[in-house]
Structure formats: structure tokens, C-alpha cells
PDB file of N, CA and C in Angstrom:
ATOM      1  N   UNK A   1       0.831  -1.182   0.000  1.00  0.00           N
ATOM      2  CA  UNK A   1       0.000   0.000   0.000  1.00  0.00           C
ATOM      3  C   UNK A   1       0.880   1.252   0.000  1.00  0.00           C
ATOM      4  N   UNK A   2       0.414   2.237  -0.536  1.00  0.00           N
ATOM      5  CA  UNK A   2       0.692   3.646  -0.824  1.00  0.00           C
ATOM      6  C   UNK A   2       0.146   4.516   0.330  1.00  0.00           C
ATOM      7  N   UNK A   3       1.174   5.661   1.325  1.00  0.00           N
ATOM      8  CA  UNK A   3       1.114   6.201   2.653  1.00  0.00           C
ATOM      9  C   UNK A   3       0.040   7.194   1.800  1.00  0.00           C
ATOM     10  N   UNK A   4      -0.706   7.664   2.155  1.00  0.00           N
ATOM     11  CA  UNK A   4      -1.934   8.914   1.944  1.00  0.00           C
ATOM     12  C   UNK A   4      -1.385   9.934   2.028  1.00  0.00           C
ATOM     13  N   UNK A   5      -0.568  10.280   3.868  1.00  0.00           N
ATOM     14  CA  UNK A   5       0.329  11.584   3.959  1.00  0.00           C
ATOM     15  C   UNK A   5       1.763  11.540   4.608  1.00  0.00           C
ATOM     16  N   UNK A   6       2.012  12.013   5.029  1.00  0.00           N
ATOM     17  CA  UNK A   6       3.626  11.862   5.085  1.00  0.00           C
ATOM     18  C   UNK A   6       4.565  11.847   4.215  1.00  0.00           C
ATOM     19  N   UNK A   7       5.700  11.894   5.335  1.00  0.00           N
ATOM     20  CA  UNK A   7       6.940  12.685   4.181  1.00  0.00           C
ATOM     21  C   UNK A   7       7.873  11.355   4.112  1.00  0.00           C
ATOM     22  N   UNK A   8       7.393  10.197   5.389  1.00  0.00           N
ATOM     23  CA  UNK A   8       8.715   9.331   5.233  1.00  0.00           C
ATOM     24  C   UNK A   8       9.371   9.133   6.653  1.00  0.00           C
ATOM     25  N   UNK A   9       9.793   8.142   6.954  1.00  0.00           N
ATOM     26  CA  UNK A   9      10.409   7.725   8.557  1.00  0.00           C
ATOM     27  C   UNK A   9      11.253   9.004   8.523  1.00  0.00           C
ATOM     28  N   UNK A  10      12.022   9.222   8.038  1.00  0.00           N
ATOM     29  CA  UNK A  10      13.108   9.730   8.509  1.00  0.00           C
ATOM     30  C   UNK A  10      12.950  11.648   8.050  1.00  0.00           C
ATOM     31  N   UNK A  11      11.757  11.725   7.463  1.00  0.00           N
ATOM     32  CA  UNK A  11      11.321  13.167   6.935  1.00  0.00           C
ATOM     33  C   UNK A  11      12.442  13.691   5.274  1.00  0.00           C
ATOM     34  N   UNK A  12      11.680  14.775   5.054  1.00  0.00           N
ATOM     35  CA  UNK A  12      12.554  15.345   3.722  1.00  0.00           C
ATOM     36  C   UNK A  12      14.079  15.255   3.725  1.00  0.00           C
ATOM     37  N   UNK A  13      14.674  15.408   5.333  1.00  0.00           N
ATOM     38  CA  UNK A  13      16.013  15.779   5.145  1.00  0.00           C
ATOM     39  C   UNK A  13      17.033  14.381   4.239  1.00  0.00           C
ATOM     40  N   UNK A  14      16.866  13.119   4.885  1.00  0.00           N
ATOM     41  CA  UNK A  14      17.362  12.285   4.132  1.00  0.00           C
ATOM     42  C   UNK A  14      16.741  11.447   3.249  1.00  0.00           C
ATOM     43  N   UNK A  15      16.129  11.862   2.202  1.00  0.00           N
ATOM     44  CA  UNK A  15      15.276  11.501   0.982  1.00  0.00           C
ATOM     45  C   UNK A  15      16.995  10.200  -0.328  1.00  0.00           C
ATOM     46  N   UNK A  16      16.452   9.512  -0.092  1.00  0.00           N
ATOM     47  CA  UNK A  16      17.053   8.625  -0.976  1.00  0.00           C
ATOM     48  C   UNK A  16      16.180   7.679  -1.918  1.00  0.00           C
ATOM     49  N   UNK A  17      16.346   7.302  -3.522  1.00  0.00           N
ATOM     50  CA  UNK A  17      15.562   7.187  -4.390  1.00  0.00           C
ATOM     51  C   UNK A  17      15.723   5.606  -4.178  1.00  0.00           C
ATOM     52  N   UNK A  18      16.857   4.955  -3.725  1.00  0.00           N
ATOM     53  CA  UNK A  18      16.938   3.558  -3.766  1.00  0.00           C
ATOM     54  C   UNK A  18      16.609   2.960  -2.679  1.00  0.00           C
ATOM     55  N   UNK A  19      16.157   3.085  -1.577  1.00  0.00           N
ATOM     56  CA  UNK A  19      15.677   2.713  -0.366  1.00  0.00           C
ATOM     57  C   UNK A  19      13.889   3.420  -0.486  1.00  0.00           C
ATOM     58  N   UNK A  20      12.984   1.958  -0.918  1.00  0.00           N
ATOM     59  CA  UNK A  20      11.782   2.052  -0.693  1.00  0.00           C
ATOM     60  C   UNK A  20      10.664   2.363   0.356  1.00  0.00           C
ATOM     61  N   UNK A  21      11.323   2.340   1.310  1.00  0.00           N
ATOM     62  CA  UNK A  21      10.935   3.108   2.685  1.00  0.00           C
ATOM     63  C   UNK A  21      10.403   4.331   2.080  1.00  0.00           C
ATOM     64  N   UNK A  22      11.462   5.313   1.361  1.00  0.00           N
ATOM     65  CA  UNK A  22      10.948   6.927   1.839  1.00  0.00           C
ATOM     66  C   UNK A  22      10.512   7.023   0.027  1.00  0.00           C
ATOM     67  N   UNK A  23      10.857   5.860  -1.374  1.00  0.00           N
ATOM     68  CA  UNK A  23      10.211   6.226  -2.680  1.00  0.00           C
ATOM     69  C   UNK A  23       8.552   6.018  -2.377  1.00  0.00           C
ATOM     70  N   UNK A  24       8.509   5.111  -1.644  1.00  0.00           N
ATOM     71  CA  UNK A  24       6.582   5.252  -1.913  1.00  0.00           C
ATOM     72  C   UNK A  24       6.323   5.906  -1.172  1.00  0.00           C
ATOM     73  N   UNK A  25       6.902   6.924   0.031  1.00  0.00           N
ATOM     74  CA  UNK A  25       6.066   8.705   0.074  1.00  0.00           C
ATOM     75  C   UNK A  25       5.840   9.406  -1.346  1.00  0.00           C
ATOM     76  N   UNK A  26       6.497   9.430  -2.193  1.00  0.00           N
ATOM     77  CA  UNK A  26       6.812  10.437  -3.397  1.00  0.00           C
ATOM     78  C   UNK A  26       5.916  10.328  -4.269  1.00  0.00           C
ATOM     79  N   UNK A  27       5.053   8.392  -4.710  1.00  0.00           N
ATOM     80  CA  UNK A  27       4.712   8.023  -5.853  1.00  0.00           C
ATOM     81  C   UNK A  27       3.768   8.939  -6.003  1.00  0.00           C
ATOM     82  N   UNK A  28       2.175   9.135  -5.146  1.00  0.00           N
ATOM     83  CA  UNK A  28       1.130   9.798  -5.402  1.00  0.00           C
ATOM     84  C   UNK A  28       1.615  11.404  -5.383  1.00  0.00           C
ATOM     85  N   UNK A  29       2.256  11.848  -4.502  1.00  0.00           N
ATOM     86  CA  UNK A  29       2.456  13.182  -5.203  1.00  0.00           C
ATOM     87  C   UNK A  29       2.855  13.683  -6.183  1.00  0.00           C
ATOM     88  N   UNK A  30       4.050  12.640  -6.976  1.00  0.00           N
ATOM     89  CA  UNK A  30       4.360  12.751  -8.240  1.00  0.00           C
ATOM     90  C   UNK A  30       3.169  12.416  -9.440  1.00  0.00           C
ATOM     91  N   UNK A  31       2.446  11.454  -9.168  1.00  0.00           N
ATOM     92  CA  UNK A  31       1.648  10.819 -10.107  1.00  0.00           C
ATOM     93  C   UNK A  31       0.315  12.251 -10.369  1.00  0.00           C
ATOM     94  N   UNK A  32       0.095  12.898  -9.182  1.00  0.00           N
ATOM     95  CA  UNK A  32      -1.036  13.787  -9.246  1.00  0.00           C
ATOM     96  C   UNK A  32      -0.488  15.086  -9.620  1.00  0.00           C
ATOM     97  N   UNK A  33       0.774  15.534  -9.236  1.00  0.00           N
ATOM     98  CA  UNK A  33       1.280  16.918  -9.781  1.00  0.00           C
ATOM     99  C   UNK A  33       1.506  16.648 -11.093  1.00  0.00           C
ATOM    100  N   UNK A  34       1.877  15.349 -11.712  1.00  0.00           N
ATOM    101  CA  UNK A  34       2.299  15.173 -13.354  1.00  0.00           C
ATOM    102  C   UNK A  34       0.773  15.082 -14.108  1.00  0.00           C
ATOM    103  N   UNK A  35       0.025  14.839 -13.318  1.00  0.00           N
ATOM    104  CA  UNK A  35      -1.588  15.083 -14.155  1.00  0.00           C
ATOM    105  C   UNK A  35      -2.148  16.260 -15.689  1.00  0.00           C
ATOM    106  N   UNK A  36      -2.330  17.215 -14.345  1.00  0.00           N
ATOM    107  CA  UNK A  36      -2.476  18.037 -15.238  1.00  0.00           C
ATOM    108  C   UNK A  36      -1.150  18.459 -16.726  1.00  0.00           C
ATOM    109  N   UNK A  37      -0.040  18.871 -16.524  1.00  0.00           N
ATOM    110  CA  UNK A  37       0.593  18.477 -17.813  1.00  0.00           C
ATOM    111  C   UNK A  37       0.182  17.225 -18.429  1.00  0.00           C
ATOM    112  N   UNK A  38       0.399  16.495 -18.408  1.00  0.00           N
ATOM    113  CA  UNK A  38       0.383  15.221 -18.917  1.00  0.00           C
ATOM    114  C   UNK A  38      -1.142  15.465 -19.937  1.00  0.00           C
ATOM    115  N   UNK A  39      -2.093  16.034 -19.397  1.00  0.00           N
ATOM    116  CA  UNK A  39      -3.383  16.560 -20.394  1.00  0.00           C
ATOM    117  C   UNK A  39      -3.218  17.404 -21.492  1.00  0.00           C
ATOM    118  N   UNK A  40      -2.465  18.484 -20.665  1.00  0.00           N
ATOM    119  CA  UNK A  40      -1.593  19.538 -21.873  1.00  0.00           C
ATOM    120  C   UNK A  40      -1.188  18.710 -22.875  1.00  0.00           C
ATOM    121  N   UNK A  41      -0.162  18.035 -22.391  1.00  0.00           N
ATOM    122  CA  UNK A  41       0.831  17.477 -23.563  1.00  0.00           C
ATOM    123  C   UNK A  41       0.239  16.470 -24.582  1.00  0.00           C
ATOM    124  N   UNK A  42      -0.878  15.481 -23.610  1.00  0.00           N
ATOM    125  CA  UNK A  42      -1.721  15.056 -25.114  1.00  0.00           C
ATOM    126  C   UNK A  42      -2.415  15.485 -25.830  1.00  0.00           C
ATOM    127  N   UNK A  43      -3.194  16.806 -25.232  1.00  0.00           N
ATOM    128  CA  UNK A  43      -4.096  17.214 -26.527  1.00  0.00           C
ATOM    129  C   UNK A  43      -3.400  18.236 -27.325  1.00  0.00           C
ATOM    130  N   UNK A  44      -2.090  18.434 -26.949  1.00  0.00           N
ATOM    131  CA  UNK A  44      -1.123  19.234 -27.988  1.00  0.00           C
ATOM    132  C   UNK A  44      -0.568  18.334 -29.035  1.00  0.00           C
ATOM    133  N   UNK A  45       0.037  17.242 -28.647  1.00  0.00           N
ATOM    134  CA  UNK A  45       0.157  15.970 -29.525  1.00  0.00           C
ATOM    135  C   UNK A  45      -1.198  15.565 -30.555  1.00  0.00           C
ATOM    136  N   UNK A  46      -2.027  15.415 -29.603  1.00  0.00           N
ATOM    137  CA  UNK A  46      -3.118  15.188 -30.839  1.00  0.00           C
ATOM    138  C   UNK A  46      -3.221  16.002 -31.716  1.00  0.00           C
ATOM    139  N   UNK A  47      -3.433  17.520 -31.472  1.00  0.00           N
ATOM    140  CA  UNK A  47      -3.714  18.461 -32.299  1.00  0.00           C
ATOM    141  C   UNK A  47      -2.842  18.842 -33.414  1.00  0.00           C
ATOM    142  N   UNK A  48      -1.715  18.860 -32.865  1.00  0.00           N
ATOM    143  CA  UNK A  48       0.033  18.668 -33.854  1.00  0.00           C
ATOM    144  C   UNK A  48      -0.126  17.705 -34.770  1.00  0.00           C
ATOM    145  N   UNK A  49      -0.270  16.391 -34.798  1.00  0.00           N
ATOM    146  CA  UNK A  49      -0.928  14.948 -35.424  1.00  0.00           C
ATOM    147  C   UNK A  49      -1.494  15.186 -36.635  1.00  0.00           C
ATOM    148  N   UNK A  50      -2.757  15.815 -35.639  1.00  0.00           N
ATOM    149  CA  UNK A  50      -4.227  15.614 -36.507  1.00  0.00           C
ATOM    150  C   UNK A  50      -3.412  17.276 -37.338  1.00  0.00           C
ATOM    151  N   UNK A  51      -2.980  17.876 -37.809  1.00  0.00           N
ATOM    152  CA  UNK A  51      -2.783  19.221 -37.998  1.00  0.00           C
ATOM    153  C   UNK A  51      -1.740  18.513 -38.905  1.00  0.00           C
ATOM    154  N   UNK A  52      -0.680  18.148 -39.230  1.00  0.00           N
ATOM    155  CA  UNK A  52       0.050  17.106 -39.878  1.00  0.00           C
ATOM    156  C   UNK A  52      -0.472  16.021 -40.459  1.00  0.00           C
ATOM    157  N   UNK A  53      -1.248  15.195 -40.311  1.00  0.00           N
ATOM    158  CA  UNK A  53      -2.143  14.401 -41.002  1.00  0.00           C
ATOM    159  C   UNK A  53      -3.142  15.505 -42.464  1.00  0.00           C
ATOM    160  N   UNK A  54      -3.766  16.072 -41.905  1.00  0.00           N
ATOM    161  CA  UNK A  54      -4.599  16.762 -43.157  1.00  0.00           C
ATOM    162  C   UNK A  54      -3.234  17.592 -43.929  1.00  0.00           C
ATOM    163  N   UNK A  55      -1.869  17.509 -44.236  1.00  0.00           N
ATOM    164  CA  UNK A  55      -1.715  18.473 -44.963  1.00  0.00           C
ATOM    165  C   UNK A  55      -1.491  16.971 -46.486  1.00  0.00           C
ATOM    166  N   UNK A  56      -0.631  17.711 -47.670  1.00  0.00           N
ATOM    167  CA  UNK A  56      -1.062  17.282 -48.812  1.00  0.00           C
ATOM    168  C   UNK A  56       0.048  15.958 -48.891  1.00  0.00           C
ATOM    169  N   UNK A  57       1.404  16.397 -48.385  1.00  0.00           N
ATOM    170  CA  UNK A  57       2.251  15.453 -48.584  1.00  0.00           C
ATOM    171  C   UNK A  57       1.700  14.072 -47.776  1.00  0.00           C
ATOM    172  N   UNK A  58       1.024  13.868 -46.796  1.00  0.00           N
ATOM    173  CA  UNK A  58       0.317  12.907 -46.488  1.00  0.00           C
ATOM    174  C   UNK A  58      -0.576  12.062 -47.361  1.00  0.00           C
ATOM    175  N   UNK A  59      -1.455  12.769 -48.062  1.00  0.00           N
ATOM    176  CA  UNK A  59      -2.417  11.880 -49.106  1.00  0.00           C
ATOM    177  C   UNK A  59      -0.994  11.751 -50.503  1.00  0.00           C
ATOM    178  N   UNK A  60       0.083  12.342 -50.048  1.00  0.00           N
ATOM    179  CA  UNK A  60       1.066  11.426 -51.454  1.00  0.00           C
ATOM    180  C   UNK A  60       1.426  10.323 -50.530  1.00  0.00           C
ATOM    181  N   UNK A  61       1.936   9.942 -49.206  1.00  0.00           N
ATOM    182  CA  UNK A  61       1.985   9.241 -48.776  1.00  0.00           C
ATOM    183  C   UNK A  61       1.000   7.560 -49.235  1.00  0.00           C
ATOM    184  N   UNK A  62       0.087   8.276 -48.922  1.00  0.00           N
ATOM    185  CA  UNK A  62      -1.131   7.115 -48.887  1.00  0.00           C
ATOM    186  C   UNK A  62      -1.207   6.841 -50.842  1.00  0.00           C
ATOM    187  N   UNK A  63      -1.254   7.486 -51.812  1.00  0.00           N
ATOM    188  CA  UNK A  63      -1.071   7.268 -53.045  1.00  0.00           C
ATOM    189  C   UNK A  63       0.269   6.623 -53.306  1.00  0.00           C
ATOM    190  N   UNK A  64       1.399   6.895 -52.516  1.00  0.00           N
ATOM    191  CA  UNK A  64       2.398   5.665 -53.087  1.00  0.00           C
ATOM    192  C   UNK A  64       2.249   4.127 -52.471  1.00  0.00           C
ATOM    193  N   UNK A  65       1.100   4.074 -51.463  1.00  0.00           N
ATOM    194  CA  UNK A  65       0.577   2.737 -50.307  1.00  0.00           C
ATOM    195  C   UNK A  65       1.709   2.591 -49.542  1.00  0.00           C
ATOM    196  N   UNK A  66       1.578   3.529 -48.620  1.00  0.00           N
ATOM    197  CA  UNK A  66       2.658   3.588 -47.654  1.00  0.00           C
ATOM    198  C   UNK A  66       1.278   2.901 -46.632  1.00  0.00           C
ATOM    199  N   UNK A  67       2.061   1.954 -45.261  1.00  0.00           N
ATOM    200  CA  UNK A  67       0.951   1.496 -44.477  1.00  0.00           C
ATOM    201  C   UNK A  67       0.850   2.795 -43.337  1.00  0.00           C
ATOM    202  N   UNK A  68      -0.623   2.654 -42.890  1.00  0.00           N
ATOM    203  CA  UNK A  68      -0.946   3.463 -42.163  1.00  0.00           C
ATOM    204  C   UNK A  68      -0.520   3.912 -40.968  1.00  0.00           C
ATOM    205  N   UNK A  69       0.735   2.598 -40.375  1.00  0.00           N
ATOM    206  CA  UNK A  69       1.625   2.689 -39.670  1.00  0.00           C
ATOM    207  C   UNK A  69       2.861   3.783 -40.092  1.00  0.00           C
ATOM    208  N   UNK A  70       3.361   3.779 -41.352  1.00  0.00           N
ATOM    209  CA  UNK A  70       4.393   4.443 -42.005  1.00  0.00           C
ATOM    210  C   UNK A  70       3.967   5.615 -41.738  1.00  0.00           C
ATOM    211  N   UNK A  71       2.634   6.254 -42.073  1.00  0.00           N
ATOM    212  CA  UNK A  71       2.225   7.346 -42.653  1.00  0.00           C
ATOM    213  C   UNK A  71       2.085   8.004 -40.979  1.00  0.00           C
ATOM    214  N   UNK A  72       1.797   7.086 -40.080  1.00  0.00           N
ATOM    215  CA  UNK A  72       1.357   8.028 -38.615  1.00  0.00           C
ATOM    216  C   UNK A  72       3.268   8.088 -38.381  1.00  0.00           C
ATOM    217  N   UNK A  73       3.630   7.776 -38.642  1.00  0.00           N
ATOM    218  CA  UNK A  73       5.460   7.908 -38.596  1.00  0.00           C
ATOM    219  C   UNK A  73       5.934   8.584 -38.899  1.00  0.00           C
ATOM    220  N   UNK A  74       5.688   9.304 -40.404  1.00  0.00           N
ATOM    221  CA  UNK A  74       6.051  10.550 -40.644  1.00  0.00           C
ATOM    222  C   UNK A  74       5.150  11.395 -40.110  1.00  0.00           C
ATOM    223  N   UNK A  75       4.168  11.505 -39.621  1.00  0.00           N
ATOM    224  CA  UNK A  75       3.390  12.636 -39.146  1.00  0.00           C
ATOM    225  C   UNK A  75       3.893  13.032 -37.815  1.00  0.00           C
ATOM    226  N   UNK A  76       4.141  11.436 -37.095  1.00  0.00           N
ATOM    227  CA  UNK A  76       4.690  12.189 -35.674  1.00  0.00           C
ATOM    228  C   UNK A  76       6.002  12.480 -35.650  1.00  0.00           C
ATOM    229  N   UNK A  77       6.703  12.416 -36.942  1.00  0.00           N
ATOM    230  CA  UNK A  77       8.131  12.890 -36.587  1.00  0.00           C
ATOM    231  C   UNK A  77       8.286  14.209 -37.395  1.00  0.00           C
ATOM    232  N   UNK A  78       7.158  14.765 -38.363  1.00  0.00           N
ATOM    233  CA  UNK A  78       6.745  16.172 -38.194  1.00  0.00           C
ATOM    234  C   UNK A  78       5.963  17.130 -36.940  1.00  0.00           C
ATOM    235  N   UNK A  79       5.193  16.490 -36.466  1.00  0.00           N
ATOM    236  CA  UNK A  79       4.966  16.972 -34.841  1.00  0.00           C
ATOM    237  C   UNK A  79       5.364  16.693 -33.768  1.00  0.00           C
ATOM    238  N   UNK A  80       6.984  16.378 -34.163  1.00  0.00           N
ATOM    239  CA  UNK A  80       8.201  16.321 -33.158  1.00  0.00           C
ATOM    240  C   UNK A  80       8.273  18.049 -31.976  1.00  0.00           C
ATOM    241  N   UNK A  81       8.646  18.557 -33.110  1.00  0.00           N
ATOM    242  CA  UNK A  81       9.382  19.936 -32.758  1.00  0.00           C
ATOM    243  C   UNK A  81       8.351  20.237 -31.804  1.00  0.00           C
ATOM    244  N   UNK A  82       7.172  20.625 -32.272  1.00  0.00           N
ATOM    245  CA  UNK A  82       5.927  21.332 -32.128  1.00  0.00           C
ATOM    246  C   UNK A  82       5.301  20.372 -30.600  1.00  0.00           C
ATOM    247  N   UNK A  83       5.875  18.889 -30.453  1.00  0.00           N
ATOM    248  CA  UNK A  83       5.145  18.377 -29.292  1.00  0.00           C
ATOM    249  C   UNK A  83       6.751  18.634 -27.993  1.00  0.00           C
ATOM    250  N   UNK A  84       7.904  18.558 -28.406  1.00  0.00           N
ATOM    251  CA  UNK A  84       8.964  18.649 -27.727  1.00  0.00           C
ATOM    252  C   UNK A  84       8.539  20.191 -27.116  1.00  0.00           C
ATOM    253  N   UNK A  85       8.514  21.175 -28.121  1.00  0.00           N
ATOM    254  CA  UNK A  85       8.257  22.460 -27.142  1.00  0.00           C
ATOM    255  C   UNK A  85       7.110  22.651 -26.027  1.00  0.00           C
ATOM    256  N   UNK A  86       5.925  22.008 -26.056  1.00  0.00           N
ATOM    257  CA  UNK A  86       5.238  22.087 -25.530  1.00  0.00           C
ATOM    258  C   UNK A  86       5.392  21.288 -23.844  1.00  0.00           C
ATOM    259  N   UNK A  87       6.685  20.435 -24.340  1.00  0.00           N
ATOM    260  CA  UNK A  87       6.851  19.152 -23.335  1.00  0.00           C
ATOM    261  C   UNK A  87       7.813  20.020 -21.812  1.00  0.00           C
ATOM    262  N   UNK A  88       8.739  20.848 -23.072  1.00  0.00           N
ATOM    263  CA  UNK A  88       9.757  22.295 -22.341  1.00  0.00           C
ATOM    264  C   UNK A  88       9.101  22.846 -21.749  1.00  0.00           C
ATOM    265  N   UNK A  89       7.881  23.507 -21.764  1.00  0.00           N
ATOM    266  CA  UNK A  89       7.489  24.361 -21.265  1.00  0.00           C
ATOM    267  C   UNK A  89       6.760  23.830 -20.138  1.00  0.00           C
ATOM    268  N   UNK A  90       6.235  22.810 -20.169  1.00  0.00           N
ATOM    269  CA  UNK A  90       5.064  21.987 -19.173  1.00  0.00           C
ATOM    270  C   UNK A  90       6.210  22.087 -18.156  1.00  0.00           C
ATOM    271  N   UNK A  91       7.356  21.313 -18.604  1.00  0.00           N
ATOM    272  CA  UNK A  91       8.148  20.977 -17.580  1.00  0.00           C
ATOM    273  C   UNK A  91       9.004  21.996 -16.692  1.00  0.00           C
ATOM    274  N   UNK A  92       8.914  23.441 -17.172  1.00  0.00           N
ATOM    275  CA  UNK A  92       9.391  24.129 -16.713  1.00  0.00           C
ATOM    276  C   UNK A  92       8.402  24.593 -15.909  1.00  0.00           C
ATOM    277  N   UNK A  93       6.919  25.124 -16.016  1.00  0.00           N
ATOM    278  CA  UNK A  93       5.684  24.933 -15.139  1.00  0.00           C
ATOM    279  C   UNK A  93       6.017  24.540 -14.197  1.00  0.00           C
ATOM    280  N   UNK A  94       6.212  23.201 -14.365  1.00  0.00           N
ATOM    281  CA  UNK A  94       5.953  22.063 -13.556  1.00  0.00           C
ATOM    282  C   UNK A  94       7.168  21.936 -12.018  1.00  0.00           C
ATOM    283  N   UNK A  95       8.097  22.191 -12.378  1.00  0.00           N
ATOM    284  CA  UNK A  95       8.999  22.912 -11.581  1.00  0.00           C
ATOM    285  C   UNK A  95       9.106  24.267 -10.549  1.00  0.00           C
ATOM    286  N   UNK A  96       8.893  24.925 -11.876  1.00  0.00           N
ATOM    287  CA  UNK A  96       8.319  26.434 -10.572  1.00  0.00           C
ATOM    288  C   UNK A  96       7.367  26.343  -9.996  1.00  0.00           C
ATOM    289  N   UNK A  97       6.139  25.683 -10.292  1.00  0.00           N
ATOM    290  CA  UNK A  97       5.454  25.381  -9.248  1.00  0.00           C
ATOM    291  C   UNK A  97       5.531  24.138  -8.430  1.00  0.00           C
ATOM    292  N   UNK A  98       6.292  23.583  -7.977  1.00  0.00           N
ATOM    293  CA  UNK A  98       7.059  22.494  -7.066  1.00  0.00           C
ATOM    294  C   UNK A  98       7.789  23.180  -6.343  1.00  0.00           C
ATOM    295  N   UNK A  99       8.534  24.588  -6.955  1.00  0.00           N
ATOM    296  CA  UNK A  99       9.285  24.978  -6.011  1.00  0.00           C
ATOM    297  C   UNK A  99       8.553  26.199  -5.041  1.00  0.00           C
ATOM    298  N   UNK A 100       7.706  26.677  -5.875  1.00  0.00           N
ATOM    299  CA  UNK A 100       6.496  27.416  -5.145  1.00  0.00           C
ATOM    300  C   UNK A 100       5.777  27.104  -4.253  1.00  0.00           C
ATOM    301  N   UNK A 101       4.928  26.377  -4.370  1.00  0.00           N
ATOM    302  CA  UNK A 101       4.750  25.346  -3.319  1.00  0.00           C
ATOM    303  C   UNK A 101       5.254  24.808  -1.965  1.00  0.00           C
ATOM    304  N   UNK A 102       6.330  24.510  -2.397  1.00  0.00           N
ATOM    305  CA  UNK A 102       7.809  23.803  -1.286  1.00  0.00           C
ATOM    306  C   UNK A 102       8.167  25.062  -0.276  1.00  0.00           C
ATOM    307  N   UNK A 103       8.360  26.099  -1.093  1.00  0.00           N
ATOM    308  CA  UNK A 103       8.689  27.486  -0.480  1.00  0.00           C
ATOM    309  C   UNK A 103       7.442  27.702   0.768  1.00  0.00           C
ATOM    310  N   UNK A 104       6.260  27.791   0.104  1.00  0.00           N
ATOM    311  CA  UNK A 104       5.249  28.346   0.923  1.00  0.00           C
ATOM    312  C   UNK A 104       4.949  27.437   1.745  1.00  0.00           C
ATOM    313  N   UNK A 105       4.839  26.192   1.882  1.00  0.00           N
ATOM    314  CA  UNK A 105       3.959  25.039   3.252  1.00  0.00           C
ATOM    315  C   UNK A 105       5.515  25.226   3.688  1.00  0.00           C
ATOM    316  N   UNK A 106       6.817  25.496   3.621  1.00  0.00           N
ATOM    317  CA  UNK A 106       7.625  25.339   4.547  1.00  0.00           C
ATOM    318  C   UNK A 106       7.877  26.174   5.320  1.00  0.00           C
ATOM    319  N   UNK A 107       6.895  27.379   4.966  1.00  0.00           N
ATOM    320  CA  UNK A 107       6.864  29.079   6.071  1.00  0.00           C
ATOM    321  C   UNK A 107       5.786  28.555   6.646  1.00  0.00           C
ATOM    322  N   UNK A 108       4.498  28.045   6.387  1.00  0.00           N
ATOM    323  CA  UNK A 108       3.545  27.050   7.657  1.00  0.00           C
ATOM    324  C   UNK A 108       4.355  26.472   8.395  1.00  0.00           C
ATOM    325  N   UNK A 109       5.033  25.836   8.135  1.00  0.00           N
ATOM    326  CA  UNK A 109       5.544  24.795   9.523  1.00  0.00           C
ATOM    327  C   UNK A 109       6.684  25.047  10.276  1.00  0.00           C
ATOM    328  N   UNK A 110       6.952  26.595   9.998  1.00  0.00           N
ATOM    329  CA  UNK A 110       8.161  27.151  10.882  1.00  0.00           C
ATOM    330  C   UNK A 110       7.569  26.915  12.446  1.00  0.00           C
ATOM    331  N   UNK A 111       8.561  26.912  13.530  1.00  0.00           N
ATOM    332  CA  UNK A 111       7.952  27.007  14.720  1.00  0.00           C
ATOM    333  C   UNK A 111       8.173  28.371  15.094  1.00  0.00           C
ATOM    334  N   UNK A 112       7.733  28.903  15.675  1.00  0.00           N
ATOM    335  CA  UNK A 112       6.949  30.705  16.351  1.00  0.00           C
ATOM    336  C   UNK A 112       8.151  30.840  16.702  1.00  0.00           C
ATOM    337  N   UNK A 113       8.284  32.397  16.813  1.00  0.00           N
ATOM    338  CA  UNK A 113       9.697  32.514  17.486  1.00  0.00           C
ATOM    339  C   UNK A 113       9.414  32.821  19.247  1.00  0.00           C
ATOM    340  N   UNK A 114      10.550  32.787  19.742  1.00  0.00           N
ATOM    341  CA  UNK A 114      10.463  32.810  21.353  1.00  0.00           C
ATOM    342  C   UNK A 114      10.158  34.776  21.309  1.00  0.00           C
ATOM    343  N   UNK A 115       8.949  34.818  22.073  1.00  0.00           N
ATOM    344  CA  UNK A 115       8.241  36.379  21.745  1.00  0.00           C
ATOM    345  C   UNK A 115       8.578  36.681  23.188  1.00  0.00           C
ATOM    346  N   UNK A 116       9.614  37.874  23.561  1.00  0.00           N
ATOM    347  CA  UNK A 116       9.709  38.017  24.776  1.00  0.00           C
ATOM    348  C   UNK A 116       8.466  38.877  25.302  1.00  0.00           C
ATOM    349  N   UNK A 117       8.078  38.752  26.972  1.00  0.00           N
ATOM    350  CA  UNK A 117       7.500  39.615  27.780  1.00  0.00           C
ATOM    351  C   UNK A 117       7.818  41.085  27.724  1.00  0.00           C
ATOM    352  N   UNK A 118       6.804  41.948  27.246  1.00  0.00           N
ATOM    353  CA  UNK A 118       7.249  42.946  26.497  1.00  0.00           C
ATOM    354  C   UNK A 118       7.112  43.696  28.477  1.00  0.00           C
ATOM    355  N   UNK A 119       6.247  43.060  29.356  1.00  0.00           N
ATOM    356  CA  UNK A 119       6.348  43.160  30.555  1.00  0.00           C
ATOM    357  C   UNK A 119       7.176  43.454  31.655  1.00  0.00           C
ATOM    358  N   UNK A 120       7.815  42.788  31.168  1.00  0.00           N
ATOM    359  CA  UNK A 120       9.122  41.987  32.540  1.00  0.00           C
ATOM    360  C   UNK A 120      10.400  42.648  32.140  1.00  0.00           C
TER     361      UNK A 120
END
């Protein structure tokens, strides 16, 4: 089973990727922050595709009987460029807000400072 919350026996400070103890804290937060990109990036792929599919050198494709496998081959390696940039940018998103995030719940869990007796 997968922990719901927590950071891990030993907390953030000693985070190691090869000791399974503290990787299955990480899986669901990774799996749910990669969500939303991951939507981006397919319906940019599709659209790149399908946007490459209707142009003309495609129906020469299909007139020399290239298989329909061939033909989605050259299409996705014309909506290379066009799906790679989109992949850059998600991922750069995807980062600043990880580090945004990280920044702000770690000013929540400061402990108070010692407030002297403005009294005494």
C-alpha cells in the first residue's frame, strides 16, 4: 500500500531514491502533480498529429501505399518539434510550481519565534 500523507520515517532531510521506505512517500504526489501536464501534452500531440495528417504530402503518402503505420510515422516525426516544445514548457511549469509550493507550506511549519515579555 501507498502512505496517503507523510513525508517518510526519517522526513525530507534524508530523501534517498533507492531505499523504498521513503520512494513510496513520493509516488502519489508525483503521479497527481504530473496530471495536469500530462493533459496539456496530449491534446497538444493530438492536435500537432491531426494538424500534420490533413496536410497534402500525407495523401502522397497514402497514393504511393505507404501502411498506415508508415504514414502516422512521418506525421509524428513532423509533430516532433511542435510536441517537444510544448513538453519544455510543461516541464518548466511544472517545476516552478514544485518549487512554489515547497517554499510556501515550509513558512507554515516554521515554529513561532520565542516572543519576549514585552512586561518583565
Amino acid at each position: 500500500m501507498l502512505p496517503a500523507t507523510g513525508m517518510g520515517p526519517d522526513g525530507s532531510d534524508s530523501f534517498d531514491v533507492t531505499r523504498w521506505a521513503q520512494v513510496k512517500y513520493a509516488i502519489l504526489p508525483v503521479i497527481t502533480t504530473a496530471m495536469v501536464p500530462l493533459g496539456i501534452v496530449m491534446r497538444s500531440t493530438r492536435a500537432a498529429v491531426a494538424e500534420i495528417l490533413s496536410q497534402d504530402f500525407i495523401q502522397t503518402l497514402h497514393a504511393k501505399g505507404l501502411s498506415r503505420v508508415a504514414v502516422l510515422r512521418h506525421a509524428v516525426r513532423n509533430a516532433l518539434p511542435q510536441m517537444l516544445a510544448v513538453m519544455g514548457l510543461q516541464f518548466g511549469y511544472l517545476v516552478a510550481a514544485r518549487s512554489w509550493s515547497r517554499r510556501s507550506s515550509l513558512g507554515q511549519h516554521r515554529l513561532p519565534d520565542e516572543q519576549s515579555d514585552p512586561h518583565a
